[in-house]
Each structure stands twice: as C-alpha cells, then as structure tokens.
PDB file of N, CA and C in Angstrom:
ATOM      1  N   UNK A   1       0.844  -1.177   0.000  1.00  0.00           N
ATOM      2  CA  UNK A   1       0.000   0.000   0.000  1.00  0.00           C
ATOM      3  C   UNK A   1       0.885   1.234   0.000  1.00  0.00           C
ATOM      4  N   UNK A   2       0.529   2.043  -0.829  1.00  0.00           N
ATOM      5  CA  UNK A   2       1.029   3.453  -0.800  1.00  0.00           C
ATOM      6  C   UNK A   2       0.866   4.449  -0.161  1.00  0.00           C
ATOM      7  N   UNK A   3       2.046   5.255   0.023  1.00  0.00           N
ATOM      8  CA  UNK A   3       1.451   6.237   1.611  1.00  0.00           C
ATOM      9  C   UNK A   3       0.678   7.250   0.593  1.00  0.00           C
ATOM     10  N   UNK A   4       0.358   7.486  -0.395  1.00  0.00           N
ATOM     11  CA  UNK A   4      -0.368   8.482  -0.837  1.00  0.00           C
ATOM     12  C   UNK A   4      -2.060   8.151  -1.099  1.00  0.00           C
ATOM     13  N   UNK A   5      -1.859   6.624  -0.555  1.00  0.00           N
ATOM     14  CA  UNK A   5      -3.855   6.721  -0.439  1.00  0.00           C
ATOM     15  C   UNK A   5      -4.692   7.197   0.272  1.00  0.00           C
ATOM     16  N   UNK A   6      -5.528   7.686  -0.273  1.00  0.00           N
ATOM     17  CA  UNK A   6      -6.455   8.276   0.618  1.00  0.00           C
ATOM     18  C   UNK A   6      -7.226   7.382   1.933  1.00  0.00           C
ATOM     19  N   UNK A   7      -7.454   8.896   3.536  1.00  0.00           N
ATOM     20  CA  UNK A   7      -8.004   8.180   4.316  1.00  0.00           C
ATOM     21  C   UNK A   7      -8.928   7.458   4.103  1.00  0.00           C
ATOM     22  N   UNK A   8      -9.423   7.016   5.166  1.00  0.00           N
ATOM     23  CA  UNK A   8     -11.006   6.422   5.549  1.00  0.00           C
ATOM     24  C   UNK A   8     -12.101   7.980   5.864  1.00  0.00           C
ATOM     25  N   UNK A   9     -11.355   8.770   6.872  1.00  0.00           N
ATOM     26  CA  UNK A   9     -11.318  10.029   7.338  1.00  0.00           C
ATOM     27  C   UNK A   9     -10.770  11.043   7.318  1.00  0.00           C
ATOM     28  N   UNK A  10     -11.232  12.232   7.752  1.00  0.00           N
ATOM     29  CA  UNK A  10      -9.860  13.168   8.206  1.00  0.00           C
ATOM     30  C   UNK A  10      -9.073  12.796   9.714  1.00  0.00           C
ATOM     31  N   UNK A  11      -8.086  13.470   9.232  1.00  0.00           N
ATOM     32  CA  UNK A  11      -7.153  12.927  10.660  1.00  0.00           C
ATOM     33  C   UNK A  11      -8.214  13.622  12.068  1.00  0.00           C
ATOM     34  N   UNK A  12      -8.896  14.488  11.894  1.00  0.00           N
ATOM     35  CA  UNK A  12      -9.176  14.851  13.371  1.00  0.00           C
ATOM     36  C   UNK A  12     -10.350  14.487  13.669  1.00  0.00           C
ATOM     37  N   UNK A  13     -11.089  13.380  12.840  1.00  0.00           N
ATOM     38  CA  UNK A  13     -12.128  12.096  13.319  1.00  0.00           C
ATOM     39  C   UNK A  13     -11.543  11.685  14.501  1.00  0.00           C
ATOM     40  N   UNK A  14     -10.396  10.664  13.540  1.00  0.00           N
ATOM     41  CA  UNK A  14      -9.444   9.713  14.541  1.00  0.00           C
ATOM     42  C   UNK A  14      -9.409  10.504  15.859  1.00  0.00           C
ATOM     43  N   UNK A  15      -8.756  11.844  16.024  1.00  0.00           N
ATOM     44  CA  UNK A  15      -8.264  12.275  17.080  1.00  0.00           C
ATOM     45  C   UNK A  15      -9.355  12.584  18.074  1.00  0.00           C
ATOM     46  N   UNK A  16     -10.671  13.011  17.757  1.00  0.00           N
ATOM     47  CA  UNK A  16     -11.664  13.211  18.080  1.00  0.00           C
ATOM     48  C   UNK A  16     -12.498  11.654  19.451  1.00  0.00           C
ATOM     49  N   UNK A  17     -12.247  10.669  18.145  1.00  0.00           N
ATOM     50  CA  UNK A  17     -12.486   9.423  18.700  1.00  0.00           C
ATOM     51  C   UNK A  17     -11.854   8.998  19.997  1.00  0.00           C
ATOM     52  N   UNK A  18     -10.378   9.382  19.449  1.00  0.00           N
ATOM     53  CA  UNK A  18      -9.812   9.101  21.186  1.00  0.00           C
ATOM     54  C   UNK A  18     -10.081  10.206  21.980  1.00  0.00           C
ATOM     55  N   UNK A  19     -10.272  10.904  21.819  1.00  0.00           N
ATOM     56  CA  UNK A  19     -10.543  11.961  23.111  1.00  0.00           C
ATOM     57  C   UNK A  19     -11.599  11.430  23.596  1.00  0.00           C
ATOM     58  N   UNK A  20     -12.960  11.030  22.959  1.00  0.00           N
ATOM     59  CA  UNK A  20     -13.988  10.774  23.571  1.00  0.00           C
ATOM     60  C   UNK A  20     -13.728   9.500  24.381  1.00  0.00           C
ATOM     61  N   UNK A  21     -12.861   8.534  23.632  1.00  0.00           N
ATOM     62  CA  UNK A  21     -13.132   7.101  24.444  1.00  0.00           C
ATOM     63  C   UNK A  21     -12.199   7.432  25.622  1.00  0.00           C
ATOM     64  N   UNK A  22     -11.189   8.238  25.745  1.00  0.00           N
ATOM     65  CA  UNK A  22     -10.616   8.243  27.134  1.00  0.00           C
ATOM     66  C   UNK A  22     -11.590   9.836  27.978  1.00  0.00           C
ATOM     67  N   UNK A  23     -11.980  10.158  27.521  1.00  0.00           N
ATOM     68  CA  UNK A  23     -13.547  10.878  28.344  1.00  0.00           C
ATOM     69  C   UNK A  23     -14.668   9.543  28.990  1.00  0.00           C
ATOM     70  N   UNK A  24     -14.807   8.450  28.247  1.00  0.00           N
ATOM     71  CA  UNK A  24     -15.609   7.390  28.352  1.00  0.00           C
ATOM     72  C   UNK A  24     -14.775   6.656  29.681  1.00  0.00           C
ATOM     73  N   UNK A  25     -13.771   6.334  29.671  1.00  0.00           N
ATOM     74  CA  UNK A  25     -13.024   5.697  30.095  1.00  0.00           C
ATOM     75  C   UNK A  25     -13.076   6.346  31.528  1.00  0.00           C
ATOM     76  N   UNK A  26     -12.287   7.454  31.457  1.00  0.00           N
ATOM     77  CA  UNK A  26     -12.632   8.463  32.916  1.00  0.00           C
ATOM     78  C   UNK A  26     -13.961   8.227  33.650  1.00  0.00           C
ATOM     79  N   UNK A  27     -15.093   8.824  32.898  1.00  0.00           N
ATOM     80  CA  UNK A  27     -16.432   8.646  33.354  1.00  0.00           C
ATOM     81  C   UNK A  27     -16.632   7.517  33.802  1.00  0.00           C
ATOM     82  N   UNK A  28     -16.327   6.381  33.584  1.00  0.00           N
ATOM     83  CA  UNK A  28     -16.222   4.644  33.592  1.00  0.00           C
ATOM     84  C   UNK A  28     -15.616   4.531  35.667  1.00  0.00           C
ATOM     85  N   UNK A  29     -14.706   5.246  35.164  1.00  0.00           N
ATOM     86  CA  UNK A  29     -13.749   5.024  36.494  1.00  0.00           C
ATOM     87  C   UNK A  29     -14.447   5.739  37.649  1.00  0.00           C
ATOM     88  N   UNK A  30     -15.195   6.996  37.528  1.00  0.00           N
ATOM     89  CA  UNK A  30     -15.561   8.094  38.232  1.00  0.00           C
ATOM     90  C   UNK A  30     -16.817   7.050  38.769  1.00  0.00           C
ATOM     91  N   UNK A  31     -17.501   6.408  37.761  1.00  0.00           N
ATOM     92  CA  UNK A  31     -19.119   6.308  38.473  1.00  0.00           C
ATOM     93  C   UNK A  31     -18.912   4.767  38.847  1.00  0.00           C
ATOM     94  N   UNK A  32     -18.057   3.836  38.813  1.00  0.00           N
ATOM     95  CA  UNK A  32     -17.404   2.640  39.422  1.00  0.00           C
ATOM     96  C   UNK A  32     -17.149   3.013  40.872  1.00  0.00           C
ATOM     97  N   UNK A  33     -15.936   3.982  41.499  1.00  0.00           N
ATOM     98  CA  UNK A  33     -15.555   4.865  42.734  1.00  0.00           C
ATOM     99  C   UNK A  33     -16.039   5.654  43.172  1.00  0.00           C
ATOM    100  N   UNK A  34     -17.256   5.793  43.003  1.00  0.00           N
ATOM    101  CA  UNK A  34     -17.595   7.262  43.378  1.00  0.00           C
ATOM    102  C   UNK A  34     -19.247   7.172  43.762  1.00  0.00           C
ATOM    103  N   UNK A  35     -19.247   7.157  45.431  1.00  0.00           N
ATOM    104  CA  UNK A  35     -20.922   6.759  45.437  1.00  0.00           C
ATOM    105  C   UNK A  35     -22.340   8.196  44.970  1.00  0.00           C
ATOM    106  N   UNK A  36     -22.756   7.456  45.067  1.00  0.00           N
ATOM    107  CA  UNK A  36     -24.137   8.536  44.151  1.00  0.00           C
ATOM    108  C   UNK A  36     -23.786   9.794  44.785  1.00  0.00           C
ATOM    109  N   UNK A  37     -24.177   9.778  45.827  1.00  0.00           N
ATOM    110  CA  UNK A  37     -24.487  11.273  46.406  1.00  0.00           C
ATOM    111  C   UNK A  37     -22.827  12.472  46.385  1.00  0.00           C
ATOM    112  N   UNK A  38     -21.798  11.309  46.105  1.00  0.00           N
ATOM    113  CA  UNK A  38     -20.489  12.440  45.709  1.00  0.00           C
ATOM    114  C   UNK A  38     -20.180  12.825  43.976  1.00  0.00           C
ATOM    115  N   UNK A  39     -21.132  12.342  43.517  1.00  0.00           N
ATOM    116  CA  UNK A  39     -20.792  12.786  42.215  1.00  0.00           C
ATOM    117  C   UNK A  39     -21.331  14.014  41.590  1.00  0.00           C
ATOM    118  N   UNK A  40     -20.674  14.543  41.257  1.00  0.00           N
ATOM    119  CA  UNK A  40     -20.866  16.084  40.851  1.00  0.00           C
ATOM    120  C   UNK A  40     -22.428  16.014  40.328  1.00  0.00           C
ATOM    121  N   UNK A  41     -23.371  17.259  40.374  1.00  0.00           N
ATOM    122  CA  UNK A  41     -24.174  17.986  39.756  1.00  0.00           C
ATOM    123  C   UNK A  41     -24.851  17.068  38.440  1.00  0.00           C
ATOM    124  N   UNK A  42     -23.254  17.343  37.812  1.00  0.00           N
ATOM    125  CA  UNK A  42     -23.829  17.991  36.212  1.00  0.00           C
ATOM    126  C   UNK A  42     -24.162  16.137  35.620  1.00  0.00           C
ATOM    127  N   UNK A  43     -23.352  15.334  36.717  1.00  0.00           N
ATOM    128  CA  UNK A  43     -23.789  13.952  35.900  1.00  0.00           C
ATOM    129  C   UNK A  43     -25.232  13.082  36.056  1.00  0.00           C
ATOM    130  N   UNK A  44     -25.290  12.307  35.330  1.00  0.00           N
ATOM    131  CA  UNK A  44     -26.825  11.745  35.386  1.00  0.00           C
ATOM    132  C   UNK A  44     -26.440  10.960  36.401  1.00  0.00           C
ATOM    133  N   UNK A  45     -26.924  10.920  37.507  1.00  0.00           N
ATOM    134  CA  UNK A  45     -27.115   9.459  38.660  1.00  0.00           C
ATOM    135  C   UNK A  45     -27.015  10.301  39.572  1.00  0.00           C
ATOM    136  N   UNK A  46     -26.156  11.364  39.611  1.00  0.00           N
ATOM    137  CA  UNK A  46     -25.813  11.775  40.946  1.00  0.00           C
ATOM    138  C   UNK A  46     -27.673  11.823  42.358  1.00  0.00           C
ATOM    139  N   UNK A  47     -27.381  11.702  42.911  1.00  0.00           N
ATOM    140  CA  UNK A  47     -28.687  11.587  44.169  1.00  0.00           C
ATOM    141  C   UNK A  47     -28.182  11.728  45.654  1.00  0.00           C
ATOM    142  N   UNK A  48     -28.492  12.779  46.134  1.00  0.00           N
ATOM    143  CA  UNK A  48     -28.016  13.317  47.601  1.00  0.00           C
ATOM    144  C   UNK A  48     -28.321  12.192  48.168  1.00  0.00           C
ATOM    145  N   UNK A  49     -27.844  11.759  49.491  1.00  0.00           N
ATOM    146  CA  UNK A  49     -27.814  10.823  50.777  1.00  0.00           C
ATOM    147  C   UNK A  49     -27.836   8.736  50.058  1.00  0.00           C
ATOM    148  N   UNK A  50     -27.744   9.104  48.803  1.00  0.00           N
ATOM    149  CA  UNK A  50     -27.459   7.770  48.343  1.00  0.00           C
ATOM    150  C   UNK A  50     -25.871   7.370  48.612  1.00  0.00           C
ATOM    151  N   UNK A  51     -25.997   6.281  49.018  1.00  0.00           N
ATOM    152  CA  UNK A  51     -24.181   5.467  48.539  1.00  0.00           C
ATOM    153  C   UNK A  51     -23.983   4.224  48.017  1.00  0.00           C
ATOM    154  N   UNK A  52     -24.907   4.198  46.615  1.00  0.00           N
ATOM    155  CA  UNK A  52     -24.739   3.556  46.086  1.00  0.00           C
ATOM    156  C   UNK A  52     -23.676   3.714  45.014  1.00  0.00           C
ATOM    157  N   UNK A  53     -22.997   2.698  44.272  1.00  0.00           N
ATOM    158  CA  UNK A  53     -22.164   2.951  43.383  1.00  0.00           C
ATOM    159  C   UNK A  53     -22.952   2.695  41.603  1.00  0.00           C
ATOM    160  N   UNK A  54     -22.860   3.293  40.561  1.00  0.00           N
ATOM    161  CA  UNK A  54     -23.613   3.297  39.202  1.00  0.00           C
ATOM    162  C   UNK A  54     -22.735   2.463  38.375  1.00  0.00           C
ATOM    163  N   UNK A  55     -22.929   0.954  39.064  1.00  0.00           N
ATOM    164  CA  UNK A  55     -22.506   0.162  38.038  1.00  0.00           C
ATOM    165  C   UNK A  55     -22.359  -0.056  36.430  1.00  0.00           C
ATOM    166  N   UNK A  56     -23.908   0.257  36.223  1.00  0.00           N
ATOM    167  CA  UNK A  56     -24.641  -0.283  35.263  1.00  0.00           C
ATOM    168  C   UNK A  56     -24.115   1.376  34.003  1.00  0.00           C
ATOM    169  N   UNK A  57     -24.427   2.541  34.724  1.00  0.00           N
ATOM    170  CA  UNK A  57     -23.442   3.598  34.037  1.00  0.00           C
ATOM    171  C   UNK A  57     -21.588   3.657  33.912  1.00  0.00           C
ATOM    172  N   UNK A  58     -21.334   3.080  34.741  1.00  0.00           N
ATOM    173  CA  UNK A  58     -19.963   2.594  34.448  1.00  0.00           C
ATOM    174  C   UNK A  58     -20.004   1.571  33.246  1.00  0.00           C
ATOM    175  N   UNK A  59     -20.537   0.452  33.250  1.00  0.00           N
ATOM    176  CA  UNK A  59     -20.745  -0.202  31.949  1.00  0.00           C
ATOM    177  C   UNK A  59     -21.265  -0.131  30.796  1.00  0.00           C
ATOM    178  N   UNK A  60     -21.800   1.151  30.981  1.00  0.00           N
ATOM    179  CA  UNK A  60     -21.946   1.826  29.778  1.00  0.00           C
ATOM    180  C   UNK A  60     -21.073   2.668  28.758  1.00  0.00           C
ATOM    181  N   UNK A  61     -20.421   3.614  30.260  1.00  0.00           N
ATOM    182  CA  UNK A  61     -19.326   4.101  29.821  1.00  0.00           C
ATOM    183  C   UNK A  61     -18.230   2.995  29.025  1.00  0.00           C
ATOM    184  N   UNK A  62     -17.796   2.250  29.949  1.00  0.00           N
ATOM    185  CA  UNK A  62     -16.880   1.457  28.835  1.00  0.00           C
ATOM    186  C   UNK A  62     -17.106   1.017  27.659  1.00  0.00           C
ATOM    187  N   UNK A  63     -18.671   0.715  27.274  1.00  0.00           N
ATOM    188  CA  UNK A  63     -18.854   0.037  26.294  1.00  0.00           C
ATOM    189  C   UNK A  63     -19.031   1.432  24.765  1.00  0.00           C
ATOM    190  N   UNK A  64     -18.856   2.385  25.234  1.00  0.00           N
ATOM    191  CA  UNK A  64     -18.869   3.693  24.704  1.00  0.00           C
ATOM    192  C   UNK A  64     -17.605   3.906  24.454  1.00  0.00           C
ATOM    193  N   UNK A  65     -16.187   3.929  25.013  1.00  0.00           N
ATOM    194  CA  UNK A  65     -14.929   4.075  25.115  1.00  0.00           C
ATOM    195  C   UNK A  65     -14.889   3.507  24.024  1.00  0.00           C
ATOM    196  N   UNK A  66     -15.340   1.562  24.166  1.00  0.00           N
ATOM    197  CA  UNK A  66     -14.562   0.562  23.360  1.00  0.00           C
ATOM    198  C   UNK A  66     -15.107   1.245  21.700  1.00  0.00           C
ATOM    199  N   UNK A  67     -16.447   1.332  21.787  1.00  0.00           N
ATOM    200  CA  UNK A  67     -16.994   1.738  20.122  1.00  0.00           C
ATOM    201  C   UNK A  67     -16.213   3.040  19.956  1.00  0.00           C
ATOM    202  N   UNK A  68     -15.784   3.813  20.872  1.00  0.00           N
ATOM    203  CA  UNK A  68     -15.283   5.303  20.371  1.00  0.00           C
ATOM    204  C   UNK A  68     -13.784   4.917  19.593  1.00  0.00           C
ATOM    205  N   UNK A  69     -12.961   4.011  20.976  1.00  0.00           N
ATOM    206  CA  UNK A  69     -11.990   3.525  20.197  1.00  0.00           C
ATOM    207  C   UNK A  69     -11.983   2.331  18.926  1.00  0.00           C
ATOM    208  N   UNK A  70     -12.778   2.046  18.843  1.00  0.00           N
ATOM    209  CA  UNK A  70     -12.983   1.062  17.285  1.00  0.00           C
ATOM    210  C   UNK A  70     -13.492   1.980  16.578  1.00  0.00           C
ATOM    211  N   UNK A  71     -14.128   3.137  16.313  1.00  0.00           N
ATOM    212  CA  UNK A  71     -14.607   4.805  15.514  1.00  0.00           C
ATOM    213  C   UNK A  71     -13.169   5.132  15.120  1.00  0.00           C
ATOM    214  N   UNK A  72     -12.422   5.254  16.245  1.00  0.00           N
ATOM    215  CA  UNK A  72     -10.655   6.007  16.083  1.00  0.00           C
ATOM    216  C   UNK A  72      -9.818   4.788  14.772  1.00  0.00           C
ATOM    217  N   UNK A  73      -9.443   3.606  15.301  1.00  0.00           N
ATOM    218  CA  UNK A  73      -8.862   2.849  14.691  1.00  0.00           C
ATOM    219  C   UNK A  73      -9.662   2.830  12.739  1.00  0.00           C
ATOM    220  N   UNK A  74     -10.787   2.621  13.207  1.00  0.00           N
ATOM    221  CA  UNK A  74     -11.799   2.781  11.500  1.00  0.00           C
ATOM    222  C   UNK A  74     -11.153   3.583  10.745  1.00  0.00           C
ATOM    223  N   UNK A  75     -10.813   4.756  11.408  1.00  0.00           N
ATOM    224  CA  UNK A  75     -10.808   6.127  10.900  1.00  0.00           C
ATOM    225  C   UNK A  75      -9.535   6.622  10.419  1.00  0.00           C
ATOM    226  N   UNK A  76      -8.661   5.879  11.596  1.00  0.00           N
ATOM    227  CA  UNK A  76      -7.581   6.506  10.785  1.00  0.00           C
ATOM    228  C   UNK A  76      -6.855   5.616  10.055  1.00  0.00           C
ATOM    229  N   UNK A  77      -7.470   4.381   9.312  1.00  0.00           N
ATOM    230  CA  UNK A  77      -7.499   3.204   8.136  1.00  0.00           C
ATOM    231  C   UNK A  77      -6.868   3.966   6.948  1.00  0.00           C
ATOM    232  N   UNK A  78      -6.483   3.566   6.072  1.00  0.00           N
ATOM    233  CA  UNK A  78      -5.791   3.855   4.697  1.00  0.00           C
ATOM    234  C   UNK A  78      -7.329   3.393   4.164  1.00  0.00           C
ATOM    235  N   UNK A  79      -7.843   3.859   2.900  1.00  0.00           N
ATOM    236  CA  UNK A  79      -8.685   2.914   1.741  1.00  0.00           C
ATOM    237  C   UNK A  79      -7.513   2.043   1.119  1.00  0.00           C
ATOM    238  N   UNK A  80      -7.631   0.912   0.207  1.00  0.00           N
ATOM    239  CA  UNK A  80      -7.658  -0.092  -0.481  1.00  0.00           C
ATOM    240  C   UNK A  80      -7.818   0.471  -1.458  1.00  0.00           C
ATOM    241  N   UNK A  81      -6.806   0.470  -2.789  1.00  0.00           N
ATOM    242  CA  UNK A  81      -7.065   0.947  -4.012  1.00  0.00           C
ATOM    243  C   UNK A  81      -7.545  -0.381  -4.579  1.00  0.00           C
ATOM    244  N   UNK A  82      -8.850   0.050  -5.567  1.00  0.00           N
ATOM    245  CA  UNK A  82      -8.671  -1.672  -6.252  1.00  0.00           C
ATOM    246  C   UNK A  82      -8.107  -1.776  -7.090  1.00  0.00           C
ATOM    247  N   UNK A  83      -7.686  -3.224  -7.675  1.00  0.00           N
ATOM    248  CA  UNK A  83      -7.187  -3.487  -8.752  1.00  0.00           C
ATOM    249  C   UNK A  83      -7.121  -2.664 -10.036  1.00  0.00           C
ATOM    250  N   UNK A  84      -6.076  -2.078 -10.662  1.00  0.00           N
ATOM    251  CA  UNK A  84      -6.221  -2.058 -11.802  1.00  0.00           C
ATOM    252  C   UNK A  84      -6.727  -2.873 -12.872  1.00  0.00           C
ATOM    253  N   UNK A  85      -7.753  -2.299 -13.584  1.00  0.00           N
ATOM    254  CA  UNK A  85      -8.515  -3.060 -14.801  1.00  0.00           C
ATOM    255  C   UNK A  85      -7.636  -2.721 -16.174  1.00  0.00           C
ATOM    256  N   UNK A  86      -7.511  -4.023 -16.982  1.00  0.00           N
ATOM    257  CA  UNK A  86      -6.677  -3.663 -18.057  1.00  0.00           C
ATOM    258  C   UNK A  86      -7.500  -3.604 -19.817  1.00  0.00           C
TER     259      UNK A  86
END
C-alpha cells in the first residue's frame, strides 16, 4: 500500500475518537468509585444521601470508550485501491 492513499477520514475524526473514548473511560472510572451522592451535579445518577455505586453507568461508559476507540482505529485506516482493470 502506498502512503499516498487516501483516508477512511480526516485525521481529526481519529483524534476526536480518542478523546472521547478516554472521556468514556474516565467517566467509567468516576461512576465505578464514586458513590451517588459524591458525584458532581452535572452527571446523570448523581442523588443526595445515596451510597450507592452506578454500576450499570460505568458499563456503559466502557462500552462507549470501546466503540469510540474502534470509531478512532476505523478512521484513521488507509482505503484499499482496487485493482487495476486492463
């Protein structure tokens, strides 16, 4: 393959992708450690005098990371020229 084929994407898909899946990843870690009632405001679960932990949003998060990072890898793919026809 030639380095002059065209992407899949532009380069700042790819870069885009990883930012989000290690945003995913963070969030993952935050609502795993972090019981309800200490989690900031602005996130969905948070609930005063709870201490429960948001499993089920932690496993979401990851499963968001993993597709963000399989979005990144897609993206920053070479195309496949096809065959020349003679």
């Amino acid at each position: 393959m030639s380095d002059d084929a065209p992407r899949n994407a532009p380069r700042w898909v790819a870069v885009l992708a990883i930012v989000l899946g290690v945003v995913f990843l963070v969030l993952a870690v935050v609502y795993a450690a972090v019981p309800a009632d200490h989690l900031p405001s602005v996130l969905p679960g948070h609930a005063a005098g709870q201490t429960r932990h948001h499993l089920k949003h932690s496993a979401a998060c990851v499963l968001l990371a993993v597709a963000a990072f399989a979005g990144a890898w897609l993206a920053s793919g070479r195309r496949t020229q096809p065959p020349a026809t003679a």
